[in-house]
C-alpha atoms as a PDB file:
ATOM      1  CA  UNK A   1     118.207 112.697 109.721  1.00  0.00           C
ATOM      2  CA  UNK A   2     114.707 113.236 111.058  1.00  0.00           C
ATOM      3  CA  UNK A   3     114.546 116.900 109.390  1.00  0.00           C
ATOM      4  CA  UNK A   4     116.373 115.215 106.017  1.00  0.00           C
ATOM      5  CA  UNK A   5     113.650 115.771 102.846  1.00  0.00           C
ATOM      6  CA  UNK A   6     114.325 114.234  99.624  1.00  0.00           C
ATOM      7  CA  UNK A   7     112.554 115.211  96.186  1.00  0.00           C
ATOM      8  CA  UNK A   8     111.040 112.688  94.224  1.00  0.00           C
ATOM      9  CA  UNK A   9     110.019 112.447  90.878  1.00  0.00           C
ATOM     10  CA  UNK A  10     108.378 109.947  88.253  1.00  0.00           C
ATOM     11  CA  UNK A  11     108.708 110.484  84.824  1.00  0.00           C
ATOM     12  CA  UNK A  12     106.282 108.348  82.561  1.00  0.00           C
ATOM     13  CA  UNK A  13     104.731 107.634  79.426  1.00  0.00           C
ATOM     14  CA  UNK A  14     101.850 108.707  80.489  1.00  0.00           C
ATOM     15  CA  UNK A  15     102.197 109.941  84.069  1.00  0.00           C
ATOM     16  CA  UNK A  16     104.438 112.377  85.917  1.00  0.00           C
ATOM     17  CA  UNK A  17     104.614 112.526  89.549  1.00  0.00           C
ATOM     18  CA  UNK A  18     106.553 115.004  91.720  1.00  0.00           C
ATOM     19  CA  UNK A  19     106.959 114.528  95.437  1.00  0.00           C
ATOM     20  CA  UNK A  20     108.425 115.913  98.811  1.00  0.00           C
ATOM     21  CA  UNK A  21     109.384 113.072 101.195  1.00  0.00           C
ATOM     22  CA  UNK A  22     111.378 111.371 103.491  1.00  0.00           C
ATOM     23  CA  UNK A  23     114.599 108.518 102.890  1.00  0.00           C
ATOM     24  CA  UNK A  24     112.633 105.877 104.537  1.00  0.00           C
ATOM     25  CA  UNK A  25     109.617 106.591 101.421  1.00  0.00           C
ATOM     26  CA  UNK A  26     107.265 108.258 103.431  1.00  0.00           C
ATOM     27  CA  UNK A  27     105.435 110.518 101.071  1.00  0.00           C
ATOM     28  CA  UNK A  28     104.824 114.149 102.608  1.00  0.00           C
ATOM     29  CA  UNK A  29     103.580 115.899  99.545  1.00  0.00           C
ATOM     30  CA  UNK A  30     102.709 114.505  96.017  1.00  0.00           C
ATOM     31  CA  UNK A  31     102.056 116.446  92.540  1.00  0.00           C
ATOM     32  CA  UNK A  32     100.607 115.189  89.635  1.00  0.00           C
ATOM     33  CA  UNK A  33     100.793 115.573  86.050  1.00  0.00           C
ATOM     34  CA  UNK A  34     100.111 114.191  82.524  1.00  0.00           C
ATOM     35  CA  UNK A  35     102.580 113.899  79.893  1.00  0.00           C
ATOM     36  CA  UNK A  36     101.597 116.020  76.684  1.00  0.00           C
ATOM     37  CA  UNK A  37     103.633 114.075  73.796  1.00  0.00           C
ATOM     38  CA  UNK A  38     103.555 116.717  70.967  1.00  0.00           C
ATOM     39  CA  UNK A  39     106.078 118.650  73.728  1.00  0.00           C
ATOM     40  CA  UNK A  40     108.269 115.644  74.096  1.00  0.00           C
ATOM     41  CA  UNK A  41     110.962 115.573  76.791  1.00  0.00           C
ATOM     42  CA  UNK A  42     111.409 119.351  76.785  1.00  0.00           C
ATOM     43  CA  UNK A  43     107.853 119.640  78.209  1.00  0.00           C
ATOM     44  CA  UNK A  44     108.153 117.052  80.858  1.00  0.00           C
ATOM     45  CA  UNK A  45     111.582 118.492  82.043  1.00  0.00           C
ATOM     46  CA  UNK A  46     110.295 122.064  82.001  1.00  0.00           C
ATOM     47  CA  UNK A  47     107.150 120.786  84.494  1.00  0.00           C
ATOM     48  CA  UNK A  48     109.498 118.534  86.682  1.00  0.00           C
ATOM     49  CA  UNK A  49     111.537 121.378  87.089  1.00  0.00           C
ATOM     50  CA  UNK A  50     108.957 124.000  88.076  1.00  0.00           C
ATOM     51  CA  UNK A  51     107.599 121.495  90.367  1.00  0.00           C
ATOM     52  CA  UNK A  52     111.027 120.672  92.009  1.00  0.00           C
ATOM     53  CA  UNK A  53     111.855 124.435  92.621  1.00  0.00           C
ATOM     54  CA  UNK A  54     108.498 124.607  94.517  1.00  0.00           C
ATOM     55  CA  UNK A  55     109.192 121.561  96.656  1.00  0.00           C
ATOM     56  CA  UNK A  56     113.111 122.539  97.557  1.00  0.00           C
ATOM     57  CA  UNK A  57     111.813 126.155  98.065  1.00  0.00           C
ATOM     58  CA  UNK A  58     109.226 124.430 100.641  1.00  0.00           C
ATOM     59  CA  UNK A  59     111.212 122.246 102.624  1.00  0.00           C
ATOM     60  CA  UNK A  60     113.012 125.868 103.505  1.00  0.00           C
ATOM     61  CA  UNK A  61     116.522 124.017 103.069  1.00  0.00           C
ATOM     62  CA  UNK A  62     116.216 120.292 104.601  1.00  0.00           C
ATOM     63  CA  UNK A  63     116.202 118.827 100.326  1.00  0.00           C
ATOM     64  CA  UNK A  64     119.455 116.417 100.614  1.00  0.00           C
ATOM     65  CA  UNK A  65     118.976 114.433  97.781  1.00  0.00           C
ATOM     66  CA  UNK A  66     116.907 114.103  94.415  1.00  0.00           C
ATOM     67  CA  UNK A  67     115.550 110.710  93.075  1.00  0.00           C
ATOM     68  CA  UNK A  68     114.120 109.974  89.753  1.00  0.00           C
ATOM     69  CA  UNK A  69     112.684 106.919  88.285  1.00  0.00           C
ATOM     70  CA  UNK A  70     112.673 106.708  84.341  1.00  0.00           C
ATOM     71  CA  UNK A  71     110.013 104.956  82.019  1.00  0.00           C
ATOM     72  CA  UNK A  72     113.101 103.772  79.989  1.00  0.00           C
ATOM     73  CA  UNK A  73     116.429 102.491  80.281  1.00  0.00           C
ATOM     74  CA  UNK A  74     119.410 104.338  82.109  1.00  0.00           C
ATOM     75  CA  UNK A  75     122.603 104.054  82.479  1.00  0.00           C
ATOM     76  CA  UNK A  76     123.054 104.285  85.908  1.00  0.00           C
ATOM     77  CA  UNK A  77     126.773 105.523  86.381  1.00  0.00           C
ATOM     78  CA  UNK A  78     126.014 108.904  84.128  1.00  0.00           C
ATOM     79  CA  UNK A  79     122.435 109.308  85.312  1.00  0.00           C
ATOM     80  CA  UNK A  80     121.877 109.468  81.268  1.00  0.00           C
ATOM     81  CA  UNK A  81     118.302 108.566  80.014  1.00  0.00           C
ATOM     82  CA  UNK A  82     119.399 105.829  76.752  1.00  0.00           C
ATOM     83  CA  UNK A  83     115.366 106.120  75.535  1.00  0.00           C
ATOM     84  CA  UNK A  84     112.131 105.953  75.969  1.00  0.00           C
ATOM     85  CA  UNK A  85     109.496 104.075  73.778  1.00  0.00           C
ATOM     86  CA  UNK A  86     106.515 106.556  74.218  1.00  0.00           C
ATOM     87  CA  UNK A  87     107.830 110.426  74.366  1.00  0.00           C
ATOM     88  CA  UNK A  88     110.432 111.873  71.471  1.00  0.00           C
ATOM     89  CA  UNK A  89     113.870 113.798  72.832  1.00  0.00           C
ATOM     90  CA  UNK A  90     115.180 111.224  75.459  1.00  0.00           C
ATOM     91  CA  UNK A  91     117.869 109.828  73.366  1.00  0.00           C
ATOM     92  CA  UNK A  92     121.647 109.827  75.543  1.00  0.00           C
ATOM     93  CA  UNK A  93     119.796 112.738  77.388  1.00  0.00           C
ATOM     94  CA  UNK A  94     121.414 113.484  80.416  1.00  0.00           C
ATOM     95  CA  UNK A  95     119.027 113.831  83.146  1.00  0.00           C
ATOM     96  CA  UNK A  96     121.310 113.244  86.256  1.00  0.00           C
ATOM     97  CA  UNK A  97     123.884 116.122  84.722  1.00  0.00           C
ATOM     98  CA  UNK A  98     120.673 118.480  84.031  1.00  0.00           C
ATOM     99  CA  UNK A  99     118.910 118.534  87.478  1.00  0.00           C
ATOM    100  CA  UNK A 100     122.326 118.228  89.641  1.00  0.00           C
ATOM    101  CA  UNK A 101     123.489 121.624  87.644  1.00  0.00           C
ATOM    102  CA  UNK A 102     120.138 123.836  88.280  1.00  0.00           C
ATOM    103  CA  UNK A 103     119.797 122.504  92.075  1.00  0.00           C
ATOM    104  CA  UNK A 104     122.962 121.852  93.140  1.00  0.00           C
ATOM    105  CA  UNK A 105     122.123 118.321  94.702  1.00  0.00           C
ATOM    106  CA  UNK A 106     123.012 114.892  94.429  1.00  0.00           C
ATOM    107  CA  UNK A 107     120.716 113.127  91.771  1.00  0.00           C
ATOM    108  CA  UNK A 108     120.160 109.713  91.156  1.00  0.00           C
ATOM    109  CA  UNK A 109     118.034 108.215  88.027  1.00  0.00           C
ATOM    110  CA  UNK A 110     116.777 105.116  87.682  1.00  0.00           C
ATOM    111  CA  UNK A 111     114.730 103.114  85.702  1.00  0.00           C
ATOM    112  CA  UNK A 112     111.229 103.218  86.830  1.00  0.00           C
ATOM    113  CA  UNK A 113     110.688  99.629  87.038  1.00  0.00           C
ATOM    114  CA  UNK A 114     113.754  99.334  88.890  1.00  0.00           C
ATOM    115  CA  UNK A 115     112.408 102.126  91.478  1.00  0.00           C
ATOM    116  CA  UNK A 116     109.119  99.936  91.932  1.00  0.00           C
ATOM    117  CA  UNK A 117     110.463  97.085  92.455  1.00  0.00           C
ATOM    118  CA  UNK A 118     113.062  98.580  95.473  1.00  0.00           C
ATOM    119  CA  UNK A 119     110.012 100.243  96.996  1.00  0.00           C
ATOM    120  CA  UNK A 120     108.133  97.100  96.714  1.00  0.00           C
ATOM    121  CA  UNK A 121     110.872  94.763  98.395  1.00  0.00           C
ATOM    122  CA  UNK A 122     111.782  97.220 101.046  1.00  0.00           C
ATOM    123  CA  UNK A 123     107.923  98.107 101.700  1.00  0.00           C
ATOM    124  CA  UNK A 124     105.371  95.662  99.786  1.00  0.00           C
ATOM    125  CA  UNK A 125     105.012  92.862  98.815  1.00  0.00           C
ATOM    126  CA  UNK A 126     108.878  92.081  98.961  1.00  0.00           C
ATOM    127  CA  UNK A 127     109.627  92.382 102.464  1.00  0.00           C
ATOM    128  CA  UNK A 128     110.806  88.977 103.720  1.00  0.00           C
ATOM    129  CA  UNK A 129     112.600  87.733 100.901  1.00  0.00           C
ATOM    130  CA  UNK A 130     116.027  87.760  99.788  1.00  0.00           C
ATOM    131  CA  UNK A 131     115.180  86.462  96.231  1.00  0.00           C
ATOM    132  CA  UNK A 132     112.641  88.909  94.361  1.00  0.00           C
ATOM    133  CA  UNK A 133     111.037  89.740  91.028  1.00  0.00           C
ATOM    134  CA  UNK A 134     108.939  92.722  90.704  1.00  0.00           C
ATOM    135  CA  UNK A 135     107.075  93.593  87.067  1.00  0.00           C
ATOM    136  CA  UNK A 136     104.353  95.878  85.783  1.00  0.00           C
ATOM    137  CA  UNK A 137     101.913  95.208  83.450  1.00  0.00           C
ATOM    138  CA  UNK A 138     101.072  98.810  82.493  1.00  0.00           C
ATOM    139  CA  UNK A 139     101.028 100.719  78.869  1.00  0.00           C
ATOM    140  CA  UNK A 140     104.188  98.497  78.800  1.00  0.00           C
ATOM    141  CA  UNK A 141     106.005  96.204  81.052  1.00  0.00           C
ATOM    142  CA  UNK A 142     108.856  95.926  82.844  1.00  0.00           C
ATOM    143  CA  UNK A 143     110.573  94.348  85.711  1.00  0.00           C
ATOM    144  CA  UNK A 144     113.187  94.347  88.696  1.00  0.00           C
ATOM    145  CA  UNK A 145     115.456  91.670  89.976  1.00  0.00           C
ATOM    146  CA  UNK A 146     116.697  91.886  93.609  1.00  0.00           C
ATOM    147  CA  UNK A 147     119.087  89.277  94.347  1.00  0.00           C
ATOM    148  CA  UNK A 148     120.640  87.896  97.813  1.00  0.00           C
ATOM    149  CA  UNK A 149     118.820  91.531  98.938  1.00  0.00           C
ATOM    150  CA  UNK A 150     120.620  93.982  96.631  1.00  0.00           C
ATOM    151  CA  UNK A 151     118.766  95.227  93.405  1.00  0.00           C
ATOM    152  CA  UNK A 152     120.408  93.954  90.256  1.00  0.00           C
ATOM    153  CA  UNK A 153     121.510  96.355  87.687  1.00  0.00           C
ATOM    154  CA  UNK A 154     122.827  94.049  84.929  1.00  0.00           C
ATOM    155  CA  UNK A 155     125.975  95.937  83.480  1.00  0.00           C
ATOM    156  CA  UNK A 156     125.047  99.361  84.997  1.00  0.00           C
ATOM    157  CA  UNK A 157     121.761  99.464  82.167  1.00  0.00           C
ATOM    158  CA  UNK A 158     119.262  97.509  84.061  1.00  0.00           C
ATOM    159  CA  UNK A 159     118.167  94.238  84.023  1.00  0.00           C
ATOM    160  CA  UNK A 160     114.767  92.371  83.896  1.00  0.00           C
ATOM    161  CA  UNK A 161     113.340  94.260  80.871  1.00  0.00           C
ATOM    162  CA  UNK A 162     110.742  91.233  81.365  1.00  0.00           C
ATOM    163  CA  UNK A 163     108.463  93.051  78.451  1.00  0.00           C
ATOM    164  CA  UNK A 164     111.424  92.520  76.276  1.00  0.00           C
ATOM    165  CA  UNK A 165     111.150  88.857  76.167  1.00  0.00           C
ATOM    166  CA  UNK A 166     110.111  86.532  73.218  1.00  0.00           C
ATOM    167  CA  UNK A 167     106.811  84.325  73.410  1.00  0.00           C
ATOM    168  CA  UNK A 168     104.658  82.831  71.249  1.00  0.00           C
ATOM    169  CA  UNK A 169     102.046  85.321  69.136  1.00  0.00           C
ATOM    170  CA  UNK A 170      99.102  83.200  69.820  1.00  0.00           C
ATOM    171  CA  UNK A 171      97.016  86.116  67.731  1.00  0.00           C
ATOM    172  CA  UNK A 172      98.817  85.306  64.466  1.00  0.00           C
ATOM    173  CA  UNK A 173      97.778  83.143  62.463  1.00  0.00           C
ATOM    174  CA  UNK A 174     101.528  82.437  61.283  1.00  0.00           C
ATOM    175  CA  UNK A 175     102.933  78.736  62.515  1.00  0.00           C
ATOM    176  CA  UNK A 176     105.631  79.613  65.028  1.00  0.00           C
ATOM    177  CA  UNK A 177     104.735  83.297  65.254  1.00  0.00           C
ATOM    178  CA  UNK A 178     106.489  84.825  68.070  1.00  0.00           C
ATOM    179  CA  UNK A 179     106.261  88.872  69.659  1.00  0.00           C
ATOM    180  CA  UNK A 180     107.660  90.610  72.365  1.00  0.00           C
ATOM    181  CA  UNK A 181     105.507  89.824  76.005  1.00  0.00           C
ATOM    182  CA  UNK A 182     105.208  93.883  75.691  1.00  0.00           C
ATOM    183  CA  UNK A 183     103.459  93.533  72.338  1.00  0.00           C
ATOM    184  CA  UNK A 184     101.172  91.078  73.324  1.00  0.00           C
ATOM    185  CA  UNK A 185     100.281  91.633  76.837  1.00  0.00           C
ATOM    186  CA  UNK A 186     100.835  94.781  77.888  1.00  0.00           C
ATOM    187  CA  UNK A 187      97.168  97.293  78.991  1.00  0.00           C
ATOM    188  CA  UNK A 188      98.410  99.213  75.201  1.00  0.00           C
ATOM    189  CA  UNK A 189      98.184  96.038  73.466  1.00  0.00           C
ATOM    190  CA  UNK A 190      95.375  94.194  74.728  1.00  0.00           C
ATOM    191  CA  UNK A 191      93.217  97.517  75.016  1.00  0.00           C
ATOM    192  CA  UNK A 192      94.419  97.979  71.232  1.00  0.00           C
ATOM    193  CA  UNK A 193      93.455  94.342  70.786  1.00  0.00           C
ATOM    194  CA  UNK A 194      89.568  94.408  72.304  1.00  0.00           C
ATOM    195  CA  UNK A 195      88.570  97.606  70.468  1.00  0.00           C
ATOM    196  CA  UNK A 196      88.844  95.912  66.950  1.00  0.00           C
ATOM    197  CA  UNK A 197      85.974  93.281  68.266  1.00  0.00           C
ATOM    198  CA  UNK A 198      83.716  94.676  65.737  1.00  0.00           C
ATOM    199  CA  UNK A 199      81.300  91.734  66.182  1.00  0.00           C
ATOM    200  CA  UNK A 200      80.329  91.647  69.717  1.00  0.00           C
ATOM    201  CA  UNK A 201      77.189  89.457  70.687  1.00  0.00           C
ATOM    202  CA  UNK A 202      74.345  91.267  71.203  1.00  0.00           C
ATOM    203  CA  UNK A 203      73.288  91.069  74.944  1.00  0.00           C
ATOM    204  CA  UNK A 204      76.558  89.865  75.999  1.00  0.00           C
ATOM    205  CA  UNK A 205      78.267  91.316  78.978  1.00  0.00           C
ATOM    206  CA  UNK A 206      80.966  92.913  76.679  1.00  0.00           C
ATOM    207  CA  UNK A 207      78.159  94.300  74.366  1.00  0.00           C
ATOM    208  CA  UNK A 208      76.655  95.343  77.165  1.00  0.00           C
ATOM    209  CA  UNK A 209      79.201  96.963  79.060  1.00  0.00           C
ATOM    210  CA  UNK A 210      80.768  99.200  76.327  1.00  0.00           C
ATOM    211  CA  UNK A 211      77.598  99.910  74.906  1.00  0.00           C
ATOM    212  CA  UNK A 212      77.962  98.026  71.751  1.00  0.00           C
ATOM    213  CA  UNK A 213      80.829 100.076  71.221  1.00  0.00           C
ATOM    214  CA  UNK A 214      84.140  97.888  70.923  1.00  0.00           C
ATOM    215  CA  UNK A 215      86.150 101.495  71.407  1.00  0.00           C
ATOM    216  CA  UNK A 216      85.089 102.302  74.245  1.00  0.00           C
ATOM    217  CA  UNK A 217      86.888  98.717  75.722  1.00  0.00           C
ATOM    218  CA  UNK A 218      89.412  98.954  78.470  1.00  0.00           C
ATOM    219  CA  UNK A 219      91.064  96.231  80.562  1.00  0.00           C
ATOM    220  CA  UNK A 220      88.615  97.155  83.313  1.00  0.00           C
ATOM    221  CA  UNK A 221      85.321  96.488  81.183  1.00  0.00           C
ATOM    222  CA  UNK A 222      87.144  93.498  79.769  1.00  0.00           C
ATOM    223  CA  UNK A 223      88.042  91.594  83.408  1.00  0.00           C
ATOM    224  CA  UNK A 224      84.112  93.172  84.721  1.00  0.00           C
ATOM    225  CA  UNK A 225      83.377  90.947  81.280  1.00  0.00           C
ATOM    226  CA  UNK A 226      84.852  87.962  82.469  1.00  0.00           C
ATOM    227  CA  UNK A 227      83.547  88.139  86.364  1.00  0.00           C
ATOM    228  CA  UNK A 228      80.323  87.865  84.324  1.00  0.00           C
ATOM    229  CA  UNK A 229      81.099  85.172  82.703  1.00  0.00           C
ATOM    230  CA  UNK A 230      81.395  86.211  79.187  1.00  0.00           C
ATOM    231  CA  UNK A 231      83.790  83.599  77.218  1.00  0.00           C
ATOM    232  CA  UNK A 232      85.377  85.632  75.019  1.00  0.00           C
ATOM    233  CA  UNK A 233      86.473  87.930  77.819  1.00  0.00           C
ATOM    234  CA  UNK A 234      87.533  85.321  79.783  1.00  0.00           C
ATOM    235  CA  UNK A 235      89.364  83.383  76.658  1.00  0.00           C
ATOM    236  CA  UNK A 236      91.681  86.923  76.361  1.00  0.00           C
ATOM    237  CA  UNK A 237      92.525  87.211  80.051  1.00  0.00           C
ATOM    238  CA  UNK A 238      93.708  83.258  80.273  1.00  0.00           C
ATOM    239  CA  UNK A 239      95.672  83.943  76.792  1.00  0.00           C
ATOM    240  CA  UNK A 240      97.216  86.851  78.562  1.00  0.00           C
ATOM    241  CA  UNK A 241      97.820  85.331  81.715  1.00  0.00           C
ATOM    242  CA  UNK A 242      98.962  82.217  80.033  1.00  0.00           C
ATOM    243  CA  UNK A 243     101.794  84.243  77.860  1.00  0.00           C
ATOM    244  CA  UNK A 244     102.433  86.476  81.024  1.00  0.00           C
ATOM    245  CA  UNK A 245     103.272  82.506  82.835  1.00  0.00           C
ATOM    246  CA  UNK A 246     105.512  81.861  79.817  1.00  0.00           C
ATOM    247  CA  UNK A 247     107.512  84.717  80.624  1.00  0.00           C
ATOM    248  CA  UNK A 248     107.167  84.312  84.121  1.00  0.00           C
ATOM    249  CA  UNK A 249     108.515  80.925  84.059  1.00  0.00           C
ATOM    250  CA  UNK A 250     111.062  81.246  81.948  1.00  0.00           C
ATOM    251  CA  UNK A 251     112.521  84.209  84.530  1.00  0.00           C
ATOM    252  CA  UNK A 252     112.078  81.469  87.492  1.00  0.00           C
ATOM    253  CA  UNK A 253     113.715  78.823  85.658  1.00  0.00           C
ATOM    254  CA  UNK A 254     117.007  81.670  85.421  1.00  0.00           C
ATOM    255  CA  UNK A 255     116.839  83.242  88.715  1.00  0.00           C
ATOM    256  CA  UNK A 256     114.186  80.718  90.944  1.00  0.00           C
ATOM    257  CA  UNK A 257     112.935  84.288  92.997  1.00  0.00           C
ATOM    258  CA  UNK A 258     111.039  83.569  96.113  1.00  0.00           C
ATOM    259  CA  UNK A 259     108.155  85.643  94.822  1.00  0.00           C
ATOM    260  CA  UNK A 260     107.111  87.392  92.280  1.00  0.00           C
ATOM    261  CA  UNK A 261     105.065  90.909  92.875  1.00  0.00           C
ATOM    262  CA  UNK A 262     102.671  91.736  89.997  1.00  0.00           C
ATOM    263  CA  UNK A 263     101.873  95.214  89.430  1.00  0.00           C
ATOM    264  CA  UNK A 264     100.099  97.723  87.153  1.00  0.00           C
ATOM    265  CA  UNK A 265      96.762  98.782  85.484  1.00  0.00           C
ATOM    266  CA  UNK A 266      96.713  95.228  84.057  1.00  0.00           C
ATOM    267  CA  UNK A 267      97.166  93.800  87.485  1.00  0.00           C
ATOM    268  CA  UNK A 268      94.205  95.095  88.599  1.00  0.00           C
ATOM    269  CA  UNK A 269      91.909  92.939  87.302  1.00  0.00           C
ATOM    270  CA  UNK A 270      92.905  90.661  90.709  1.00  0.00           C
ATOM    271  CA  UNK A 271      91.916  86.883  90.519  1.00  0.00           C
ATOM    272  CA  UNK A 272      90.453  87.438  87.128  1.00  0.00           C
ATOM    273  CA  UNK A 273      94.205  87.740  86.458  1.00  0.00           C
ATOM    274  CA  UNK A 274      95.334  85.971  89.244  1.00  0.00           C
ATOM    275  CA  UNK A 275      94.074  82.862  89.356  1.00  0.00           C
ATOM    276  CA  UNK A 276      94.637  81.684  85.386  1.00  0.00           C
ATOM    277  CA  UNK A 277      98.043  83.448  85.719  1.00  0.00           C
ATOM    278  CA  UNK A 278      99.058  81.165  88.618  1.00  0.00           C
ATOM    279  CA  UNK A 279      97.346  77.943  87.077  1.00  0.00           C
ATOM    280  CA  UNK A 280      99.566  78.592  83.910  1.00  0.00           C
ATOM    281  CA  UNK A 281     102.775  79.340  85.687  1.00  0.00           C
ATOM    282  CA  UNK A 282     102.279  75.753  87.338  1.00  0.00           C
ATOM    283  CA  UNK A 283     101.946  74.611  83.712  1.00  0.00           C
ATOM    284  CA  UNK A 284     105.194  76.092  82.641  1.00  0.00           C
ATOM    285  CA  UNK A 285     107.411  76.453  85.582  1.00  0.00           C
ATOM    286  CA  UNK A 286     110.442  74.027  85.527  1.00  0.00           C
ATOM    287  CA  UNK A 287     109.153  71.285  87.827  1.00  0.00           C
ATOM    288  CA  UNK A 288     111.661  71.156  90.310  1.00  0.00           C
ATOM    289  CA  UNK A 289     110.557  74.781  91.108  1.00  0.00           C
ATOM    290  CA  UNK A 290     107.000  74.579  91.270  1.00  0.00           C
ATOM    291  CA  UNK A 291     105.640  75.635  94.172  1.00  0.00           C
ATOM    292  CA  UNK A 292     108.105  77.816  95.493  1.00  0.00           C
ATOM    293  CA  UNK A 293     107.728  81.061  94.042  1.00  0.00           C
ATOM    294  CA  UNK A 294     104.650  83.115  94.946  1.00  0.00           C
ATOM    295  CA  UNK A 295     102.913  84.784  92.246  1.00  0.00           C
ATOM    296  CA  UNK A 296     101.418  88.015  94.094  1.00  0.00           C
ATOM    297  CA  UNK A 297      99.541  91.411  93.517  1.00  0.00           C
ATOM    298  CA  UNK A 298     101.891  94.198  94.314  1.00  0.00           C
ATOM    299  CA  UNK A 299     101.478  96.204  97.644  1.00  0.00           C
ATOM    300  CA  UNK A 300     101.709  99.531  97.024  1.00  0.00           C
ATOM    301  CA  UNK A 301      99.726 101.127  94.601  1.00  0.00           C
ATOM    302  CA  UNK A 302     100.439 104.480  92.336  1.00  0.00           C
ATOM    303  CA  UNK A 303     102.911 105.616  94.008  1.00  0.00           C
ATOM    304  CA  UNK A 304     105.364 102.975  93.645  1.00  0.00           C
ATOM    305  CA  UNK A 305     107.941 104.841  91.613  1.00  0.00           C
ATOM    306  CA  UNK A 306     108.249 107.645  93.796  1.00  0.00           C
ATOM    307  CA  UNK A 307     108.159 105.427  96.876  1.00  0.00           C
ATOM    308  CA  UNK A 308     111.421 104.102  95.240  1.00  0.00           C
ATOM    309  CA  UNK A 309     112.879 107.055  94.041  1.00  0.00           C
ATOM    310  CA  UNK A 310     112.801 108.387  97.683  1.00  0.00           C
ATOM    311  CA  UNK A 311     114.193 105.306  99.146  1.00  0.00           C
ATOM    312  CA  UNK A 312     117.237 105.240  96.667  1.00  0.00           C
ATOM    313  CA  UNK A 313     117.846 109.147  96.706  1.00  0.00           C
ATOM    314  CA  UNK A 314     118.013 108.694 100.619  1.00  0.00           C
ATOM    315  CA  UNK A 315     120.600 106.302  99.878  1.00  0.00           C
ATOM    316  CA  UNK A 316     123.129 108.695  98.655  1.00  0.00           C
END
């Protein structure tokens, strides 16, 4: 087993990743590229394949396995991509069925979320706890469940699509308005969001900081805002983090998880985040529940998916 390599290999909306590692998610080798959309999924498939040959030609025969974790939904008995929200040419696409025929080795695909959130309970910020919730805040968001220590798969299409769950639109001004948490919260939406603020105070730290251009913006400039105390930074992160606790509650009052690992671009704005999200959740959490489920920063850091896609490829 000590000689055993396994290929991973993330495949994003905005990122790709292909790796050489070990079943345990040690990370050997990593290669990394960017999505081009105008090629769609033919283009990402063509690179991950290149990139595969090289790292099964490399490991001079010890490649048992290959894992891949999906920025969409699977279905995990047929390996078969169902979409993907960013890139054209995923629809019912087998993916499982197209690498296991060119390499002749077992595949599995999951749903990159899903990947995380393994890597993160068997090596972040999961470890200890039977009862776990992993999600990303990224350009979109998503989640993992593992429950009594096994990660949940729903029907054999995933489960904790997180992002895909109703809560109030506090940006419209319609009575009642509700969005998707992915429409609202997600780095896409609140980047998307910021760089309409057309009428910045001069001298302000968010003036400042973008250079009185509102397009230049990012979630980074927005929570470097807030540490300085600019309210109208501040007033978007604690409307985030309060529809993020929404969401976040309403998952604890279903499942009650031990802890919940936070993850992402978005996440890494830290207690700027942090510290509204968790005041929030206390707000919302069904009572009985409150303090006892963690609210935490994930662990491991970009390479999360891979991380996960070696673990559960080593698993075959």
């Amino acid at each position: 087993m000590t000689d055993t390599r396994i290929v991973a290999i993330e495949i994003g909306g905005t990122k790709l990743q292909a790796a050489l590692g070990l079943p345990d998610g040690t990370i050997l080798e990593n290669e990394r590229g960017a999505v081009q959309t105008s090629l769609g999924a033919e283009g990402i498939l063509s690179w991950t394949a290149q990139q595969t040959e090289r790292l099964v030609k490399a490991a001079n025969g010890k490649v048992r396995a290959i894992g891949i974790g999906f920025g969409g939904p699977v279905e995990s008995a047929t390996g078969c991509a169902l979409l993907s929200h960013q890139i054209t040419g995923w629809d019912n696409l087998p993916i499982r069925e197209w690498f296991a025929e060119r390499f002749r080795l077992p595949v599995i695909v999951a749903n990159d979320a899903n990947a995380a959130g393994w890597a993160e309970y068997c090596l972040g910020a999961g470890t200890g706890t039977r009862q776990f919730c992993y999600m990303n805040i990224g350009s979109g968001i998503g989640g993992a469940f593992v429950v009594n220590g096994h990660l949940y798969d729903g029907q054999g299409r995933g489960a904790a699509e997180i992002g895909h769950t109703w809560i109030p639109d506090w940006t419209s001004p319609a009575p009642g308005a509700t969005d998707k948490l992915e429409n609202l919260c997600s780095g896409w939406a609140v980047e998307r969001r910021i760089r309409a603020w057309n009428d910045l105070a001069v001298g302000s730290p968010l003036h400042d900081l973008c250079n009185g251009n509102p397009r230049q913006l990012s979630c980074a400039l927005l929570a470097e805002a807030a540490r300085k105390d600019d309210p109208r930074a501040v007033a978007e992160i604690n409307a985030v983090a309060n529809a993020v606790a929404i969401a976040l509650a309403n998952v604890s009052a279903l499942f009650h998880p031990e802890r919940i690992a936070v993850g992402g671009g978005v996440a890494l704005m830290g207690d700027t985040l942090f510290v509204p999200l968790r005041q929030a959740f206390d707000r919302h959490v069904f009572a009985p529940y409150r303090h006892s489920v963690d609210i935490v920063p994930c662990a491991l850091e970009e390479d999360v998916v891979i991380a996960g896609a070696l673990l559960l490829a080593g698993a075959l």
